[in-house]
N, C-alpha and C. Protein backbone atom coordinates (compact mmCIF):
# COMPACT_ATOMS: atom_id res chain seq x y z
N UNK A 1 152.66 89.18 171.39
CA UNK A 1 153.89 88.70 170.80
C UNK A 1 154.89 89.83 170.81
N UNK A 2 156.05 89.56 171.12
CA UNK A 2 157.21 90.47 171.05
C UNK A 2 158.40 89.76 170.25
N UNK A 3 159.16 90.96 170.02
CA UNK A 3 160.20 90.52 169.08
C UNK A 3 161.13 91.21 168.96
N UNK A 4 162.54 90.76 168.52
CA UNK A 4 163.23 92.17 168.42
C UNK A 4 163.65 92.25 167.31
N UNK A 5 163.95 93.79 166.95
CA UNK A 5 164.44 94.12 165.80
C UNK A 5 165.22 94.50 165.79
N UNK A 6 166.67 94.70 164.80
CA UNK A 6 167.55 95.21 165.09
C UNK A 6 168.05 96.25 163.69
N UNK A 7 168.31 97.47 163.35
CA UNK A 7 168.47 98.25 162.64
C UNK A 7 169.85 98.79 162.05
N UNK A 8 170.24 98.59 161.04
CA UNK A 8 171.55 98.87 160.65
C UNK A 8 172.14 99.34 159.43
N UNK A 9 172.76 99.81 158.90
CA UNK A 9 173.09 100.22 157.53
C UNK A 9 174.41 99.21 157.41
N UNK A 10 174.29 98.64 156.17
CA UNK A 10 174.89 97.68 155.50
C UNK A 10 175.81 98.46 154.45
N UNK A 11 176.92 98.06 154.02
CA UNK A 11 178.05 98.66 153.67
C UNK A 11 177.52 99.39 152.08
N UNK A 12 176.84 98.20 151.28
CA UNK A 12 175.95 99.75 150.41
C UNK A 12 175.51 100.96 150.74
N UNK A 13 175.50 101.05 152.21
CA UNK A 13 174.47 102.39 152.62
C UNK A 13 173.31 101.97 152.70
N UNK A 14 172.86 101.13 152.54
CA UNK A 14 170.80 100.79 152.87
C UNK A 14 170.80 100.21 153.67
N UNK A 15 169.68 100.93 154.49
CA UNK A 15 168.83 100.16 155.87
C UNK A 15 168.55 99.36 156.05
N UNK A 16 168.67 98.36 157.29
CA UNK A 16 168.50 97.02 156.86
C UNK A 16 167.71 96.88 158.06
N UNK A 17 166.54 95.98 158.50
CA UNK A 17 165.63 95.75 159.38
C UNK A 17 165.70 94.14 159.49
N UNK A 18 165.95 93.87 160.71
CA UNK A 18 165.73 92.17 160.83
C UNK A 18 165.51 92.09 162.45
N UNK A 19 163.82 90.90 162.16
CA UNK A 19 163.31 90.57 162.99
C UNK A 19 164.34 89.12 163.64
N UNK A 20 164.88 89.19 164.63
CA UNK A 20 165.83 88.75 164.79
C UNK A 20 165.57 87.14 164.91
N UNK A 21 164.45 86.74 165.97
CA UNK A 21 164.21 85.13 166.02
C UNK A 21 163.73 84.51 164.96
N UNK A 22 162.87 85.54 163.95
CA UNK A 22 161.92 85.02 163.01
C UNK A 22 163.43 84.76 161.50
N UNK A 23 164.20 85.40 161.55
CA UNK A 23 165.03 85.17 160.70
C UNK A 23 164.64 86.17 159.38
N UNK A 24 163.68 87.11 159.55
CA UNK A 24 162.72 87.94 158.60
C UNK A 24 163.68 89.51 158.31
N UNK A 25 164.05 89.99 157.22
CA UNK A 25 164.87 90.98 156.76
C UNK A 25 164.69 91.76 155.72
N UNK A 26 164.47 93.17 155.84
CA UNK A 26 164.06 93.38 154.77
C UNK A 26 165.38 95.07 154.71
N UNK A 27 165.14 95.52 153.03
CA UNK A 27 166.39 96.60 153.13
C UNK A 27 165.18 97.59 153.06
N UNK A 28 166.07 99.06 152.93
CA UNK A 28 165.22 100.48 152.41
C UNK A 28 165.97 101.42 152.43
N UNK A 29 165.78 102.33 151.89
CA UNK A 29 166.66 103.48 151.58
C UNK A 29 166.67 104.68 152.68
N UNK A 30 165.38 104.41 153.49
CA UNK A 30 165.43 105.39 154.80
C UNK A 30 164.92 103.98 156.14
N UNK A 31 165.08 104.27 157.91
CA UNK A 31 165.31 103.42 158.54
C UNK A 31 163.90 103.04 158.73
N UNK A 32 162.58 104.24 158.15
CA UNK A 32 161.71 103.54 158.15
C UNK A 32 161.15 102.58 157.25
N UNK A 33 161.54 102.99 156.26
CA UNK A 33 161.22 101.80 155.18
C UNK A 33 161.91 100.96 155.36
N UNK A 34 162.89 100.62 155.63
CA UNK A 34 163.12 99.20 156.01
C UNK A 34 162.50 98.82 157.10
N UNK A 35 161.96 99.16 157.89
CA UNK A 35 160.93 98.85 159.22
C UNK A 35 159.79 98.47 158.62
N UNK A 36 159.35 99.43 157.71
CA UNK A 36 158.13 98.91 157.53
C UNK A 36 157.93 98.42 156.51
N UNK A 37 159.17 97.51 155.72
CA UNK A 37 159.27 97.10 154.89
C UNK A 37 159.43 95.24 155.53
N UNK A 38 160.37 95.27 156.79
CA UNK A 38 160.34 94.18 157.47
C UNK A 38 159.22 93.80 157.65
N UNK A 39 157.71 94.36 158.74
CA UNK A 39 156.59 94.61 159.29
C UNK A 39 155.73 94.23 158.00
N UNK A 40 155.95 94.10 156.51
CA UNK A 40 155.05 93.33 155.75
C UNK A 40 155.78 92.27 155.22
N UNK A 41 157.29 91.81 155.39
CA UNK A 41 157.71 90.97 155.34
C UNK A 41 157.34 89.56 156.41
N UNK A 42 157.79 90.19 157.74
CA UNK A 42 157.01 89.74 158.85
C UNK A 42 155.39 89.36 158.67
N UNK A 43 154.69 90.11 158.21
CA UNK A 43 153.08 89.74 158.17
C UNK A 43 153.19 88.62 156.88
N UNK A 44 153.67 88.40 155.67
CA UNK A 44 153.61 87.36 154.76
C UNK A 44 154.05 86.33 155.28
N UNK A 45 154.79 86.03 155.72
CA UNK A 45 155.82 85.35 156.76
C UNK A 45 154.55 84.64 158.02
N UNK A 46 153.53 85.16 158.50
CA UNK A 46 153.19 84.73 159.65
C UNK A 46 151.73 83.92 158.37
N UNK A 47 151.51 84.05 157.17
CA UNK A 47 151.30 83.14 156.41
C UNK A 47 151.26 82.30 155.91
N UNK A 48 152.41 81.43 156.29
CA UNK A 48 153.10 80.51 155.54
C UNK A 48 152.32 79.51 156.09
N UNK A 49 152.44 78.06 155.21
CA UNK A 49 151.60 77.39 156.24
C UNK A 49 152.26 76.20 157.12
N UNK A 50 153.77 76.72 157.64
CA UNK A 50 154.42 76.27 158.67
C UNK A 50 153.78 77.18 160.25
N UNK A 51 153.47 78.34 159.33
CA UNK A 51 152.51 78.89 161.05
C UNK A 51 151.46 78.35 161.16
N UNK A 52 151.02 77.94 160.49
CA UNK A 52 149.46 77.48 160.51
C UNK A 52 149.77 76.37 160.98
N UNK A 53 150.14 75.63 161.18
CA UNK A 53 150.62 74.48 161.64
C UNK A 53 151.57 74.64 163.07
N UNK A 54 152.27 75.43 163.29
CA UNK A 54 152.17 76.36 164.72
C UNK A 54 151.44 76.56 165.64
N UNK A 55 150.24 77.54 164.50
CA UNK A 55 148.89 77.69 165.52
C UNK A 55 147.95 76.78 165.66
N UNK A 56 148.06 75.41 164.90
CA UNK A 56 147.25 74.23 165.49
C UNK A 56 147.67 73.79 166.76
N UNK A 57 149.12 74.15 166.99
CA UNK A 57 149.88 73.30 167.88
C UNK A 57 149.58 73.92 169.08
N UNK A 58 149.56 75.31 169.29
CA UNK A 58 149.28 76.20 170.01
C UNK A 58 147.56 75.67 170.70
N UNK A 59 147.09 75.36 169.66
CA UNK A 59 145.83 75.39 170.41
C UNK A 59 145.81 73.74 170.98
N UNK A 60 146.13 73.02 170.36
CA UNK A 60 146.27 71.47 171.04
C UNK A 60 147.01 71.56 172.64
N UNK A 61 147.85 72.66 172.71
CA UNK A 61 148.14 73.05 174.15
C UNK A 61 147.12 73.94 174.86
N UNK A 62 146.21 73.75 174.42
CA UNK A 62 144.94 75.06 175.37
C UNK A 62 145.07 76.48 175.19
N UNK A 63 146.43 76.87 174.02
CA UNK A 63 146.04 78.26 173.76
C UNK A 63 145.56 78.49 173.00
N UNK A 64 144.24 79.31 173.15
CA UNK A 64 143.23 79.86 171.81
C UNK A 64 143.16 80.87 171.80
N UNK A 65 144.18 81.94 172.14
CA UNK A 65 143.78 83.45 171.40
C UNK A 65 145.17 83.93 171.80
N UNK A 66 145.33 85.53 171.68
CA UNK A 66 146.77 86.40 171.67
C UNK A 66 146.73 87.61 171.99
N UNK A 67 146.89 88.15 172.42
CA UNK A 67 147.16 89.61 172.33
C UNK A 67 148.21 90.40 172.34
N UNK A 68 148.40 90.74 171.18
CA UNK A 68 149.26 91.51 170.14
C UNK A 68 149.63 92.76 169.89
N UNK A 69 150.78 93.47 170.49
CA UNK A 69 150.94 95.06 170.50
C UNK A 69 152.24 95.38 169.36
N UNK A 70 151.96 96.33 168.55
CA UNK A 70 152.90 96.99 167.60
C UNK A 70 153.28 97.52 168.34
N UNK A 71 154.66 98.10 168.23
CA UNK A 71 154.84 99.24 168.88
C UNK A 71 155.75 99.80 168.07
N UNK A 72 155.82 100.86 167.72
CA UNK A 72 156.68 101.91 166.49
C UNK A 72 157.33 102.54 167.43
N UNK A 73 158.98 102.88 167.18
CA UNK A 73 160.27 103.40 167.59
C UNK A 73 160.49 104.88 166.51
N UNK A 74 159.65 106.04 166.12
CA UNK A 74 160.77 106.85 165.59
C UNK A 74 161.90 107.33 165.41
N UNK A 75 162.13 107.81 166.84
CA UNK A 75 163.49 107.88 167.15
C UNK A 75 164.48 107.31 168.33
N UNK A 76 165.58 107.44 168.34
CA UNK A 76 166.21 107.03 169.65
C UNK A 76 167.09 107.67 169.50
N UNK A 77 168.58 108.20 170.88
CA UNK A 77 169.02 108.39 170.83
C UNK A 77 169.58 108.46 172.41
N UNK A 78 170.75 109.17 173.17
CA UNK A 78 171.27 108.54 174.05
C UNK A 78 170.41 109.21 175.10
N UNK A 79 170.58 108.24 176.49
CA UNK A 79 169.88 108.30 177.65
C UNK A 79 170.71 109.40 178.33
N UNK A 80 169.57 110.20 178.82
CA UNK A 80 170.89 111.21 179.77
C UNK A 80 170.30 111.12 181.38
């Protein structure tokens, strides 16, 4: 599964993290805590039991399994 995230400071000054398709957002006072504040927002979220009802659907189409990569961004900055 992939996804995107997008990272921003909001006019209070706090970090703001949102998983963009999932509609999932979370704030923090540094850019990782809001990352990894999204990333357990996101995991409660894949709880609900509108996913579960997702992943029945998923498998009534012949998919029965996933494979799933995190991938953590520390830093970025410009391409040279």
């Amino acid at each position: 599964m992939q996804f995107e995230v997008e990272v921003h400071r909001n006019e209070l000054g706090e970090w703001v993290a949102v998983a963009v398709d999932w509609g999932v957002e979370a704030t923090g006072r540094t850019e990782n805590e809001a990352l990894a504040r999204m990333m357990d927002a996101l995991a409660q979220h894949f709880t609900m039991p509108h996913m579960a009802e997702f992943g029945a659907a998923l498998g009534d189409l012949g998919i029965t399994g996933s494979d799933l990569t995190k991938f953590v961004i520390a830093s970025s900055g410009p391409l040279r």
